[in-house]
N, C-alpha and C. Protein backbone atom coordinates (compact mmCIF):
# COMPACT_ATOMS: atom_id res chain seq x y z
N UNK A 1 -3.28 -4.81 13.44
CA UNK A 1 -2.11 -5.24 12.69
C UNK A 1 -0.91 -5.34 13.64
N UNK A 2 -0.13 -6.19 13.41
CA UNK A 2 1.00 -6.56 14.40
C UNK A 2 1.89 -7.42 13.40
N UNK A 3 2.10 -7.28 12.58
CA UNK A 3 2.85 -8.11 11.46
C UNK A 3 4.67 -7.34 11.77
N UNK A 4 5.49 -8.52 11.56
CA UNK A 4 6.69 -8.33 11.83
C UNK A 4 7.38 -7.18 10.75
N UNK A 5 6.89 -6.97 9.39
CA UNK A 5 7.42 -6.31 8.40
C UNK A 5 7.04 -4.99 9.02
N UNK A 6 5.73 -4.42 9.50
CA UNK A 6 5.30 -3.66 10.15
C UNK A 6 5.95 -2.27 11.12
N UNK A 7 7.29 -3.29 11.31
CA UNK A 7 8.26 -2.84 12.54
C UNK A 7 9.39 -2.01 11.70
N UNK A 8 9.58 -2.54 10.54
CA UNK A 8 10.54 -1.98 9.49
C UNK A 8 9.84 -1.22 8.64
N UNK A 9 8.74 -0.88 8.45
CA UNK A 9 8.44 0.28 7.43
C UNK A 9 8.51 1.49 7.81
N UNK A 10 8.98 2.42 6.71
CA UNK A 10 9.40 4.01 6.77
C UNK A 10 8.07 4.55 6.71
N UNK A 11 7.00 4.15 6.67
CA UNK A 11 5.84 5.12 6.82
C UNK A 11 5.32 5.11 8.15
N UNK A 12 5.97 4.17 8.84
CA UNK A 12 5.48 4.12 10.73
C UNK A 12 5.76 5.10 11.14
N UNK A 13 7.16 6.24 10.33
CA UNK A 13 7.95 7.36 10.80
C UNK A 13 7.66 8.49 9.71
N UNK A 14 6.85 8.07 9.17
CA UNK A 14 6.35 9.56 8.62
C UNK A 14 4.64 10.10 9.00
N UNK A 15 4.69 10.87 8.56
CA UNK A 15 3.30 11.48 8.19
C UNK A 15 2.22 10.65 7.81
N UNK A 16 1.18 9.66 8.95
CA UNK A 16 0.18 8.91 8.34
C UNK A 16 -0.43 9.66 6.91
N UNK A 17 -0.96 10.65 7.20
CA UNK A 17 -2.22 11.21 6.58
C UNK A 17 -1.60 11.81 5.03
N UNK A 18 -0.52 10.97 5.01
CA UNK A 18 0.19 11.57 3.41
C UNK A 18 -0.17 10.14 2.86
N UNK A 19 -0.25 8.92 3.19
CA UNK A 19 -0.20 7.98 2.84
C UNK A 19 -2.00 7.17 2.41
N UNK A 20 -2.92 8.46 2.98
CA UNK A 20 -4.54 8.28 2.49
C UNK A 20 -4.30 9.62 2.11
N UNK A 21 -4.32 9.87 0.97
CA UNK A 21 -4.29 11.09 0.15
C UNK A 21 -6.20 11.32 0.33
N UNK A 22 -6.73 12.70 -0.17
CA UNK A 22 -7.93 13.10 -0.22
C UNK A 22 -8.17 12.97 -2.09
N UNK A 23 -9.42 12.24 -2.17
CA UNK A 23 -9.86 11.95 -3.53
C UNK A 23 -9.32 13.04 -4.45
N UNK A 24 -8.56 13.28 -5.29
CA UNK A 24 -7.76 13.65 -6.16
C UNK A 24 -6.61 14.61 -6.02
N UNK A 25 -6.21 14.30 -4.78
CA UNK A 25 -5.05 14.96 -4.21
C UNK A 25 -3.59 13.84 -4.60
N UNK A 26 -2.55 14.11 -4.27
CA UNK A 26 -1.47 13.61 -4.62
C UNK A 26 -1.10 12.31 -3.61
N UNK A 27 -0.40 11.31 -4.34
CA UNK A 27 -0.02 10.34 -3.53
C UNK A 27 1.69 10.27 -3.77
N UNK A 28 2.61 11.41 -4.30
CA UNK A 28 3.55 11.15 -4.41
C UNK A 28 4.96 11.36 -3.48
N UNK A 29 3.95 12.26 -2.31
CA UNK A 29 5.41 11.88 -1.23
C UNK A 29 4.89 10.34 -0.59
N UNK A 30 3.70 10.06 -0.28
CA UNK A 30 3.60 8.61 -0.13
C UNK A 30 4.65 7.53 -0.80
N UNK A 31 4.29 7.50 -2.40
CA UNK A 31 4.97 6.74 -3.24
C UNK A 31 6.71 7.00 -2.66
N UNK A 32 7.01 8.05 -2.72
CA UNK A 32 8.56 8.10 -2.68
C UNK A 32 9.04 7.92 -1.33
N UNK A 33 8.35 7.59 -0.17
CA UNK A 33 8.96 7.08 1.05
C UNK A 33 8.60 5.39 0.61
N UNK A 34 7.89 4.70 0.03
CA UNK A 34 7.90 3.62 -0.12
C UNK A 34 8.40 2.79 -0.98
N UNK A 35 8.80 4.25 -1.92
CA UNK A 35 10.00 3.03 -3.03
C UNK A 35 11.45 2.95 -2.33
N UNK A 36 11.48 4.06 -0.75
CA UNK A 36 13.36 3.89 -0.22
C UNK A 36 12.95 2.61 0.99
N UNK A 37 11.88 1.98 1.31
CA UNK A 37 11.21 1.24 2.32
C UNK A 37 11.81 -0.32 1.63
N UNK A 38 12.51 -0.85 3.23
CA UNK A 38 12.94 -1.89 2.65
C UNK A 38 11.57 -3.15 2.78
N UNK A 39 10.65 -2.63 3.55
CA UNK A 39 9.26 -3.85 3.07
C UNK A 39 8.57 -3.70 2.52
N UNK A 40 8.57 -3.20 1.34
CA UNK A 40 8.17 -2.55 0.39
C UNK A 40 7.06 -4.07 -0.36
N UNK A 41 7.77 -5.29 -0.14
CA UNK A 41 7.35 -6.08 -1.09
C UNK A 41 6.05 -6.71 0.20
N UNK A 42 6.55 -6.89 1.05
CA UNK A 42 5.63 -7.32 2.39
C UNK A 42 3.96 -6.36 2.22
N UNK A 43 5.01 -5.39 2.32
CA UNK A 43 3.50 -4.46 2.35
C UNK A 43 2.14 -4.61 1.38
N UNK A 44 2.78 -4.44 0.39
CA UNK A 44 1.85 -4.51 -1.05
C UNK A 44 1.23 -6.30 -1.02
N UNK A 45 1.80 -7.03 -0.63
CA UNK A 45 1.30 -8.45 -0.66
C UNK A 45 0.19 -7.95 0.64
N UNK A 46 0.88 -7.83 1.74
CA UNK A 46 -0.56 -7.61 2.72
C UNK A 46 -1.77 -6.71 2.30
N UNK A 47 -1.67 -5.63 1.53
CA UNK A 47 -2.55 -4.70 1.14
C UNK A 47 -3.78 -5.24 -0.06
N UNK A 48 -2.96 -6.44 -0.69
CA UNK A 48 -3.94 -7.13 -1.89
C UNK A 48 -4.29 -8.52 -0.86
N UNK A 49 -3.47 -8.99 -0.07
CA UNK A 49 -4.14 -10.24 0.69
C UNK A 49 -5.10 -9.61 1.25
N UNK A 50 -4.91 -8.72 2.14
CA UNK A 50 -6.29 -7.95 2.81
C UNK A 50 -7.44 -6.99 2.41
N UNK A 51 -7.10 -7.33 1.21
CA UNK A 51 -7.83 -6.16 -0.15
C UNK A 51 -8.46 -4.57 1.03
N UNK A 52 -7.23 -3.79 1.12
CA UNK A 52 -6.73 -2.43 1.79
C UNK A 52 -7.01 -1.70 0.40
N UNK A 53 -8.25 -1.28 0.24
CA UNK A 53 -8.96 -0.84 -0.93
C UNK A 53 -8.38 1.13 -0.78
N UNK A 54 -8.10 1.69 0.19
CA UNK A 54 -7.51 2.92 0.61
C UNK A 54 -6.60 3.00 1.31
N UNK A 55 -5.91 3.99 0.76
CA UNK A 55 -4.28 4.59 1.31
C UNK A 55 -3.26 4.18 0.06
N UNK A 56 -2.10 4.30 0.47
CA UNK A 56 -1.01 4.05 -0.43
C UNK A 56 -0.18 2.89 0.23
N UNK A 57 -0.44 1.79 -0.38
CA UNK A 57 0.15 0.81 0.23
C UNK A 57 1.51 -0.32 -0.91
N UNK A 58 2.25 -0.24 -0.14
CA UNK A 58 3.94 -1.10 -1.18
C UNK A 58 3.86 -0.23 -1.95
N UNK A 59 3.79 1.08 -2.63
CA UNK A 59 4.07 1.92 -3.11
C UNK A 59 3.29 2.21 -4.69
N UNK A 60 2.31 1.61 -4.44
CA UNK A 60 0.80 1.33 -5.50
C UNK A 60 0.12 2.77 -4.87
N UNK A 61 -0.65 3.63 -5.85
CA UNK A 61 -1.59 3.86 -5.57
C UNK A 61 -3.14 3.57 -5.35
N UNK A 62 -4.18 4.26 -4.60
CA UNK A 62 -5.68 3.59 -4.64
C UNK A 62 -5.85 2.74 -5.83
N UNK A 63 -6.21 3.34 -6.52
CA UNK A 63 -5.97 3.20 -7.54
C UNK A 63 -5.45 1.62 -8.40
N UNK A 64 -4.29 1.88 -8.29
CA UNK A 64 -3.06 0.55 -9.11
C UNK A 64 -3.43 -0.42 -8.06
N UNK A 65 -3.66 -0.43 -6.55
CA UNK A 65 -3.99 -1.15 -5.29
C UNK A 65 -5.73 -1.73 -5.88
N UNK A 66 -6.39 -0.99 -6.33
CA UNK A 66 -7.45 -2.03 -6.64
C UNK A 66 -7.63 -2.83 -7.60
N UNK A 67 -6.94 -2.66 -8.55
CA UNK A 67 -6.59 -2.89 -9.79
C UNK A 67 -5.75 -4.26 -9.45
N UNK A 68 -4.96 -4.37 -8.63
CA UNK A 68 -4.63 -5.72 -8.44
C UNK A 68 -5.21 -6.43 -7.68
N UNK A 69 -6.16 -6.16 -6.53
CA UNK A 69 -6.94 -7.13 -5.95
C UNK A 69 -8.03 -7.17 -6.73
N UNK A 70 -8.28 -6.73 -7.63
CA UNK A 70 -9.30 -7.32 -8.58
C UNK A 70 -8.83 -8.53 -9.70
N UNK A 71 -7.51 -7.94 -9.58
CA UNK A 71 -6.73 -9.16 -10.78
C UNK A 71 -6.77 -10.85 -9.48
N UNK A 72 -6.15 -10.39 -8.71
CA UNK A 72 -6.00 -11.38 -8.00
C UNK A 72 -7.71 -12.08 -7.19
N UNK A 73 -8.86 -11.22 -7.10
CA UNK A 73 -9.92 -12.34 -7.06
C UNK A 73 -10.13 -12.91 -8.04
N UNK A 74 -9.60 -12.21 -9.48
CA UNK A 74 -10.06 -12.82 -10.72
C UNK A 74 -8.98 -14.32 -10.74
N UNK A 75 -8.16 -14.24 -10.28
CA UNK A 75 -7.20 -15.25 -10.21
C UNK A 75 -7.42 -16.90 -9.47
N UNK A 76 -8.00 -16.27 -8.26
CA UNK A 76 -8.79 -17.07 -7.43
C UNK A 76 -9.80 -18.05 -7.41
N UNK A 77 -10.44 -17.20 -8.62
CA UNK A 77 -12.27 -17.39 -8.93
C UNK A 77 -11.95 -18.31 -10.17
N UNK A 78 -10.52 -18.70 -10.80
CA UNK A 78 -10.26 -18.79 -11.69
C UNK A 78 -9.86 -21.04 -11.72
């Protein structure tokens, strides 16, 4: 990855390993460095363009993150 938004996100400067939470552990200091992240919107588009099926990405969890790249192949296929 080398994407220009990349350079501006607040999770480059935190704690990777908060941002892949462990299967039913918390994703909410993740979430709350990415709702003050000004590429907030960059991110989450790259995470469903690249269907990034794990971690906390634009401020979605696993979770809400698959849930839209499933909406969006359904969109595709459509």
């Amino acid at each position: 990855m080398n994407q220009t938004w990349e350079n501006e996100a607040l999770c480059a400067q935190t704690d990777p390993e908060s941002h892949y939470p462990e299967p039913g552990g918390s994703s909410r200091d993740a979430k709350r460095t990415c709702l003050a992240c000004p590429v907030r919107p960059e991110c989450l588009e790259y995470a469903v363009t690249t269907e990034q099926y794990w971690g906390v990405w634009g401020g979605v969890s696993q979770h809400e993150l698959r849930r839209l790249i499933r909406a969006q192949r359904a969109k595709a296929a459509a």
